[in-house]
Protein backbone atom coordinates (compact mmCIF):
# COMPACT_ATOMS: atom_id res chain seq x y z
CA UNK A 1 66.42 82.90 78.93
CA UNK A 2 68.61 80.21 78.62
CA UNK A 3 68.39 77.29 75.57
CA UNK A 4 67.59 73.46 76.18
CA UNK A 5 70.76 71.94 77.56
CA UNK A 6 72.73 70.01 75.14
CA UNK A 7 73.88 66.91 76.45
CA UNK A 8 77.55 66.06 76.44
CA UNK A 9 78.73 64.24 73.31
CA UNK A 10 80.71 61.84 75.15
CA UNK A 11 77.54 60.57 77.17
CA UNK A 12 75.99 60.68 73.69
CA UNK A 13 78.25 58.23 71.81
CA UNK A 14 77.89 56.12 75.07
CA UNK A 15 74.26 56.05 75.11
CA UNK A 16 74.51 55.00 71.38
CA UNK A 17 76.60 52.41 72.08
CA UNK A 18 74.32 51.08 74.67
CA UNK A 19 71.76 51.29 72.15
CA UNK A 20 73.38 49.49 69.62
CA UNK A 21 74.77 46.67 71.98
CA UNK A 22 70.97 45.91 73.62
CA UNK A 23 69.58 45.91 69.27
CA UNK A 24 72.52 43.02 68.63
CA UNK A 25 71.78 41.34 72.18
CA UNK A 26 68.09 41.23 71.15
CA UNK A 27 68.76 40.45 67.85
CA UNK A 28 71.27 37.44 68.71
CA UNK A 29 68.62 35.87 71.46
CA UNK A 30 65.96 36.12 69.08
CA UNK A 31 68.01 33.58 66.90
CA UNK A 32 69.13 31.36 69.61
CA UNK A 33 65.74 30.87 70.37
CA UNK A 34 64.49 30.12 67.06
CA UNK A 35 67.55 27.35 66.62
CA UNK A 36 66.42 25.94 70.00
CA UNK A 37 63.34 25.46 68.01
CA UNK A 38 64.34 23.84 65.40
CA UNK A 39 66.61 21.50 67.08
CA UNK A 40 62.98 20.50 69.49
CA UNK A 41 60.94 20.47 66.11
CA UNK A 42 63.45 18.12 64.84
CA UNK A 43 64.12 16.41 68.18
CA UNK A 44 60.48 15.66 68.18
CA UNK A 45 59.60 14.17 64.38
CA UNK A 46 62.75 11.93 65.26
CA UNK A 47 60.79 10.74 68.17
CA UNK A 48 57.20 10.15 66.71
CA UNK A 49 58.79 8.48 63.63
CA UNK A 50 59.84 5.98 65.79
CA UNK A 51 56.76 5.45 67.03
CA UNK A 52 54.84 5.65 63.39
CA UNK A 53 57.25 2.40 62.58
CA UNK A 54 54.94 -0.49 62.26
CA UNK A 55 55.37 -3.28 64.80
CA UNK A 56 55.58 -3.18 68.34
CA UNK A 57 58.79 -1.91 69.32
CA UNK A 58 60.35 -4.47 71.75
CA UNK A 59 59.30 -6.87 69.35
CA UNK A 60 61.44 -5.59 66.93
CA UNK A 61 64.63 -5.01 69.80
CA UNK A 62 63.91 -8.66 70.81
CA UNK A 63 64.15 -9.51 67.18
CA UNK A 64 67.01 -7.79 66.48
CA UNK A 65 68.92 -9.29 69.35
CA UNK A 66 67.64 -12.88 68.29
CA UNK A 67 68.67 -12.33 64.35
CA UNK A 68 65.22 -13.64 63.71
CA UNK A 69 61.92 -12.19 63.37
CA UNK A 70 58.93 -13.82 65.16
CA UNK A 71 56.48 -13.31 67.47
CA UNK A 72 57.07 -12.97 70.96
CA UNK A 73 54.85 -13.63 74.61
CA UNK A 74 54.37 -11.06 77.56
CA UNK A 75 57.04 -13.06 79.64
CA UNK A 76 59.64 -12.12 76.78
CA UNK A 77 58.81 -8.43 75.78
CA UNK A 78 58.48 -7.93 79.89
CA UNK A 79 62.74 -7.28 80.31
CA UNK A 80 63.12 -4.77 77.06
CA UNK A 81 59.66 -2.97 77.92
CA UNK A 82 61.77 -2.32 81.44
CA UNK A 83 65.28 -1.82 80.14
CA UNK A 84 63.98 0.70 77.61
CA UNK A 85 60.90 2.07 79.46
CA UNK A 86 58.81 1.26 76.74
CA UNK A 87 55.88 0.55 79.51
CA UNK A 88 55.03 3.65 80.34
CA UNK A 89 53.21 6.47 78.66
CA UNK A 90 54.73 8.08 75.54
CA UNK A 91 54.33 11.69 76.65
CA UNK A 92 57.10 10.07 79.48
CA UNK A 93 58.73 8.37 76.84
CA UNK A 94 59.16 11.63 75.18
CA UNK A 95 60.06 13.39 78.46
CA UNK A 96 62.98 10.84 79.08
CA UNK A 97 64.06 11.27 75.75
CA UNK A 98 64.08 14.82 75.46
CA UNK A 99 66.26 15.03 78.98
CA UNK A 100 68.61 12.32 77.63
CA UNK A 101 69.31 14.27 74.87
CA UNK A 102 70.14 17.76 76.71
CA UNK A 103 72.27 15.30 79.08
CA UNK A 104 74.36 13.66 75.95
CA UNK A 105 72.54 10.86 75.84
CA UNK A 106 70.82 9.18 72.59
CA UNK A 107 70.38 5.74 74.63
CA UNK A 108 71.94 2.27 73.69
CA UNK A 109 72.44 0.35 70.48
CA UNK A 110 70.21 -2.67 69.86
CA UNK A 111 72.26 -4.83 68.40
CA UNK A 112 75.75 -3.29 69.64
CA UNK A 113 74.43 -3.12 72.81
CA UNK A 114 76.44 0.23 73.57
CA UNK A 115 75.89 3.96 74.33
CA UNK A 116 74.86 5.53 70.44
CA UNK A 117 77.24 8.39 71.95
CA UNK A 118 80.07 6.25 72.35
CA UNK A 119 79.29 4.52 68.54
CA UNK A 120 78.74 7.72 66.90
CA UNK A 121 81.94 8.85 68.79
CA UNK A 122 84.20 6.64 67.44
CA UNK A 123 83.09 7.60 63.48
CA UNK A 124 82.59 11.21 64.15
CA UNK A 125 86.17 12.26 63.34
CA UNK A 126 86.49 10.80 60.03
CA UNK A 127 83.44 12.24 58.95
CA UNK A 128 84.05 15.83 59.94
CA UNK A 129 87.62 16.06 58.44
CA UNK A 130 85.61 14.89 55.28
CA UNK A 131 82.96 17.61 55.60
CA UNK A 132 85.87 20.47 56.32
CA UNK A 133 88.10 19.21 53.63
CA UNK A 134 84.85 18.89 51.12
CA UNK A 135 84.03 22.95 52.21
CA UNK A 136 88.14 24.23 51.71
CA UNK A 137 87.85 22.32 48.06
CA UNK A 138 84.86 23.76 47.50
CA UNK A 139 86.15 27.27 47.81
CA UNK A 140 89.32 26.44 46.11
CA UNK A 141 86.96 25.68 43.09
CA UNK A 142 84.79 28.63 43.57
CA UNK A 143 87.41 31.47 43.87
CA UNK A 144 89.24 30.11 41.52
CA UNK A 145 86.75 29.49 38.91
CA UNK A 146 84.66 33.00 39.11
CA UNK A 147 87.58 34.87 39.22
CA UNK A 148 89.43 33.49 35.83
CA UNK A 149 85.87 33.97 34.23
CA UNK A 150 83.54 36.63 36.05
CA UNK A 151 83.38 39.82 34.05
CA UNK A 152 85.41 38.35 31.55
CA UNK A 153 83.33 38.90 28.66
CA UNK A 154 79.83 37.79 27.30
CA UNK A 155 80.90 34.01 25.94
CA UNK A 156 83.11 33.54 29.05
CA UNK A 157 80.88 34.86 31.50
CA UNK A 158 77.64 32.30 30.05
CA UNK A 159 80.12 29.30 30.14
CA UNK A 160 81.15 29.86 33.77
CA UNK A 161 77.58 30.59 34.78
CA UNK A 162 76.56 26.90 32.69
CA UNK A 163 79.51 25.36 34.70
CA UNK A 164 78.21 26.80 37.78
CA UNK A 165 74.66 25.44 37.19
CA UNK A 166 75.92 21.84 36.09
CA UNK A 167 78.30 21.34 38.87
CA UNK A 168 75.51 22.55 41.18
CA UNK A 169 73.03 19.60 39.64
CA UNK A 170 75.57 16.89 39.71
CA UNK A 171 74.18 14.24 42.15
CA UNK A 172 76.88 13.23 45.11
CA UNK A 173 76.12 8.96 43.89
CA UNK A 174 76.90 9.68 40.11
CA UNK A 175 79.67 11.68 40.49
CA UNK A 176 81.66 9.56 42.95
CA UNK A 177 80.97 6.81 41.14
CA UNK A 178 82.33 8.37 38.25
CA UNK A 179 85.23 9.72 39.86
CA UNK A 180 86.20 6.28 41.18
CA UNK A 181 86.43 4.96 38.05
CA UNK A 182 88.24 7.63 35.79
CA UNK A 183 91.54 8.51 39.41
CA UNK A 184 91.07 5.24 40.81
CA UNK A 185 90.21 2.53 38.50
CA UNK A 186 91.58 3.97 35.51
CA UNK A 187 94.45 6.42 36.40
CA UNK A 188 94.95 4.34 39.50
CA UNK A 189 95.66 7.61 41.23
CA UNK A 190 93.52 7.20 44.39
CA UNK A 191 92.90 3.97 46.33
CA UNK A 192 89.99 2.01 45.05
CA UNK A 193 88.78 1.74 49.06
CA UNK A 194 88.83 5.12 50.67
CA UNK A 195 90.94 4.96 54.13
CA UNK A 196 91.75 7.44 56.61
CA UNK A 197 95.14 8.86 55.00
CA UNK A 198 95.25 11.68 52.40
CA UNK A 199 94.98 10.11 49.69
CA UNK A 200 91.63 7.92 50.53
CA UNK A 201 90.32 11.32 51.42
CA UNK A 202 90.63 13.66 48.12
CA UNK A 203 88.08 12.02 46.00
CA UNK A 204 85.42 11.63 48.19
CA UNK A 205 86.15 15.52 49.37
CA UNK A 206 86.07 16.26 45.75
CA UNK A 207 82.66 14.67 45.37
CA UNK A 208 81.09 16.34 48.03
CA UNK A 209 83.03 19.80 47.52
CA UNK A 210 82.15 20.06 43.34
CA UNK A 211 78.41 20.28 43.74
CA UNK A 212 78.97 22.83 46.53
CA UNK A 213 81.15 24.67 44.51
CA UNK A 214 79.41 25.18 42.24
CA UNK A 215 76.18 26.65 44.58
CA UNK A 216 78.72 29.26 45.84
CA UNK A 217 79.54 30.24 42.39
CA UNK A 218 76.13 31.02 41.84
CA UNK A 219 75.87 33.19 44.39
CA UNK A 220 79.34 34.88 44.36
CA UNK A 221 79.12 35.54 40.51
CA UNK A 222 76.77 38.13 40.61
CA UNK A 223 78.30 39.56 43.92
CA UNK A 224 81.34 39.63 42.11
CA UNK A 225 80.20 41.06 38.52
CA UNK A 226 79.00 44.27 40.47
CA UNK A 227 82.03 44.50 42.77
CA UNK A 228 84.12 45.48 39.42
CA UNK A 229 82.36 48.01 38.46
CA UNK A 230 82.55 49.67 41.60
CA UNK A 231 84.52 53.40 42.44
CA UNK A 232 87.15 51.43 44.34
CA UNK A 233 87.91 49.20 41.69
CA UNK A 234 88.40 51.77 39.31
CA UNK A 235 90.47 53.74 41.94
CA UNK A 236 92.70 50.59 42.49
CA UNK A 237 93.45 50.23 38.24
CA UNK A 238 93.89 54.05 38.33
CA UNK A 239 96.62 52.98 40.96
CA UNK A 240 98.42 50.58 38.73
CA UNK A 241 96.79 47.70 40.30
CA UNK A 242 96.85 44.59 38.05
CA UNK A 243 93.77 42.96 37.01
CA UNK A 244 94.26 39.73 39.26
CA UNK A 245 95.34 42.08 41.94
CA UNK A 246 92.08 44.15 41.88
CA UNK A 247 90.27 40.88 41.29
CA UNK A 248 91.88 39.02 44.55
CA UNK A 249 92.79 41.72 46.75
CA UNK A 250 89.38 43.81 46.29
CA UNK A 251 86.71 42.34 44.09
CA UNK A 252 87.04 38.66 46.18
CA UNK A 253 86.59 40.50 49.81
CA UNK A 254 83.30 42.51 48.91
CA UNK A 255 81.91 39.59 46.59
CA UNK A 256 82.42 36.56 48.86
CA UNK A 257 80.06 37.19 51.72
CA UNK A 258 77.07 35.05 49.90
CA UNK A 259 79.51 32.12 49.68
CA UNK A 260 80.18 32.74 53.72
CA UNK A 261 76.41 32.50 54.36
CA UNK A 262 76.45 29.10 52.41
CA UNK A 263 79.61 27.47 54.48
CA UNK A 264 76.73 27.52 57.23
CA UNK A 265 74.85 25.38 55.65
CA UNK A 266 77.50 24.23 53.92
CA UNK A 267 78.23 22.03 57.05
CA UNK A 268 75.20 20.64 57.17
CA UNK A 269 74.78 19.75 53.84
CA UNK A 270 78.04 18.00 53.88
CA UNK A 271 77.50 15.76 56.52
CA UNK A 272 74.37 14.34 55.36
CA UNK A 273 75.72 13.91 52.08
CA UNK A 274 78.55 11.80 53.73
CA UNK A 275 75.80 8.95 53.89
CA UNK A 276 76.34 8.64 50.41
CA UNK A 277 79.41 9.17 49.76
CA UNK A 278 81.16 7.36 52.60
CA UNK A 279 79.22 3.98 50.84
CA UNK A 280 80.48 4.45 47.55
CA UNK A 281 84.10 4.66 48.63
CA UNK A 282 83.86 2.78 51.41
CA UNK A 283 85.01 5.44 53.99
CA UNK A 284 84.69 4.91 57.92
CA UNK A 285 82.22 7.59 59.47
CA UNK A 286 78.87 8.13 60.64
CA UNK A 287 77.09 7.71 57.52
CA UNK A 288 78.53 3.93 56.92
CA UNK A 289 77.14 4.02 60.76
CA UNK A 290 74.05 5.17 59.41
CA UNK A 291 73.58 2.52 56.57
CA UNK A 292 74.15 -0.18 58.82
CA UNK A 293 71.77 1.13 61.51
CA UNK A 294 68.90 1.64 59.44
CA UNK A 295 69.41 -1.86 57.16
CA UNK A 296 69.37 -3.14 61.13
CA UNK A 297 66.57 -1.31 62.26
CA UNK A 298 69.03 0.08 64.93
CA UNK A 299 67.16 2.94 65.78
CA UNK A 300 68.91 4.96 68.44
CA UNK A 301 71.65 4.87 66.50
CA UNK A 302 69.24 6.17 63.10
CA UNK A 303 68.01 9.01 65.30
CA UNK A 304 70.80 9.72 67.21
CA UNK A 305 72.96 10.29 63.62
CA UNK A 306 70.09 12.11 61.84
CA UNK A 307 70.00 14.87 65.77
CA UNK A 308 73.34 15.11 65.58
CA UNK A 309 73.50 16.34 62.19
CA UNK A 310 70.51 18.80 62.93
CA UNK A 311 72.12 19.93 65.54
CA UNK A 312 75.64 20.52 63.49
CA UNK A 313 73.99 22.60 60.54
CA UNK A 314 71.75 24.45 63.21
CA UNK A 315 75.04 25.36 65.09
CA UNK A 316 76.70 26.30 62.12
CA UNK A 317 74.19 28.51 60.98
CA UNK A 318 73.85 30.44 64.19
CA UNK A 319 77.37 31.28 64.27
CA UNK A 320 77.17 32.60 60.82
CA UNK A 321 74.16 34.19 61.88
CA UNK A 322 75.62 35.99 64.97
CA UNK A 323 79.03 36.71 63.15
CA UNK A 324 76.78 38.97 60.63
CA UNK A 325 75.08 40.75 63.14
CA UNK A 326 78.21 41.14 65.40
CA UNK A 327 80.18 42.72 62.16
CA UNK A 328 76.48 44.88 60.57
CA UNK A 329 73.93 44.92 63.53
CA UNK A 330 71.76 46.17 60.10
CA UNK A 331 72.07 42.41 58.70
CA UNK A 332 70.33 40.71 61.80
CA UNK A 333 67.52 43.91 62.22
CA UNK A 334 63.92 43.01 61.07
């Protein structure tokens, strides 16, 4: 009588391989979905708010095109209800606007009279090599500062964790404002007008990337407290390792992983807080766009900015998303 037959371990391992690949497949379409979600949900309150603005809305284009508000006959709202398609039903409306956006399209200024794609296009750059540079200071800052003062000691360790908790509260306004006026009104170190060179760049990347920094320390300082005492830490000293060695070479790799899960957002966050701080230092980019459109009532422009940026920190997330559950599939499982 012969046993149950064992099947080859080769076929095995491939089998669990197959396995494993159709669990991160699932796992990675389950959160495409769900970001093709949000990016409707927030396709669609861009929409309706449009729609919940008081006033009739070729009124207000008419308006706008006039640079004075008052009220207008059938014969004149007639051309802008057609050029806009503002006649027919909203669920079309919506239907149109959905497509345009899957096609690229956000439809045309009202007072520049130009594709919103080709306006945002023209600011996009400036903003986005503020948003990068504002994430690389920020974890400048946060390696830097957790590692001179994480497990350093009772006193140390509270006053990094009181920095960490400041920085994070600082709002973006108060703290460019201030920073104008110690580097570039006082020190005269930075230009008083931001520009596009480097040095119009590194205080308004400074006032976005502090805050930040000090959110990933948050996270990273716990991370980072229980990395030392682990085996391999002790292993590495054993070794001859110095302190910053261990600290930079081991403790930084294990501890940092919260801090990747916040450059995600990170992204996000950075670009809508451009708004603010492109104003105060008078920077090109889409959130001087932004200003402009809204005191204007421009509203393609207002909702094509505010998609865009959904659709940036949505991206951005996925990817950090699917980069976790390519590296553990046991991250993304649920």
């Amino acid at each position: 009588m012969t046993g149950p037959a064992v099947e080859p371990a080769p076929q095995a391992a491939s089998a669990l391989r197959a396995a494993r690949l159709r669990a991160v497949a699932l796992t990675i379409g389950r959160k495409v979905v769900a970001a093709v979600v949000v990016l409707w949900g927030a396709a669609t309150v861009a929409f309706f708010a449009q729609l919940a603005l008081p006033g009739d809305r070729a009124t207000v284009i008419l308006n706008i095109r006039a640079g004075q508000a008052q009220q207008r006959t059938a014969a004149e709202l007639a051309p802008i209800n057609a050029e806009y398609g503002l006649q027919h039903p909203v669920i079309q409306q919506y239907w149109d606007y959905l497509r345009g956006l899957v096609l690229g399209d956000f439809g045309t200024s009202y007072q520049q009279f130009r594709p919103v794609t080709a306006i945002i296009g023209e600011q996009l750059g400036a903003t986005v090599t503020l948003s990068v540079t504002a994430i690389l200071f920020a974890w400048v800052l946060m390696v830097a500062w957790v590692t001179l003062t994480a497990g350093r000691g009772p006193r140390l360790g509270a006053l990094g964790s009181l920095v960490d908790v400041v920085a994070a509260g600082l709002p973006a306004y108060w703290l460019g404002i201030i920073l104008l006026l110690v580097f570039a009104l006082g020190l005269r170190w930075f230009p008083v007008i931001g520009g596009t060179g480097v040095n119009g760049l590194i205080l308004p990347a400074l006032t976005l990337a502090i805050p930040l920094a000090g959110f990933m320390s948050q996270s990273t300082r716990a991370e980072f407290e229980r990395a030392l005492e682990a085996p391999f830490v002790i292993s590495a000293r054993m070794r001859g390792m110095s302190d910053w060695g261990v600290r930079l070479r081991h403790v930084l790799r294990h501890a940092s992983i919260p801090a990747v899960t916040l450059s995600g957002w990170a992204l996000g966050a950075t670009l809508s807080g451009a708004v603010i701080v492109e104003s105060i230092f008078s920077r090109p980019g889409i959130g001087s766009v932004l200003v402009a459109a809204v005191n204007s009532q421009d509203l393609p422009v207002v909702v094509g900015i505010v998609t865009l940026v959904a659709v940036f920190y949505v991206v951005a997330n996925l990817l950090v998303d699917v980069a976790y559950t390519l590296i553990d599939p046991r991250l993304g499982a649920s």
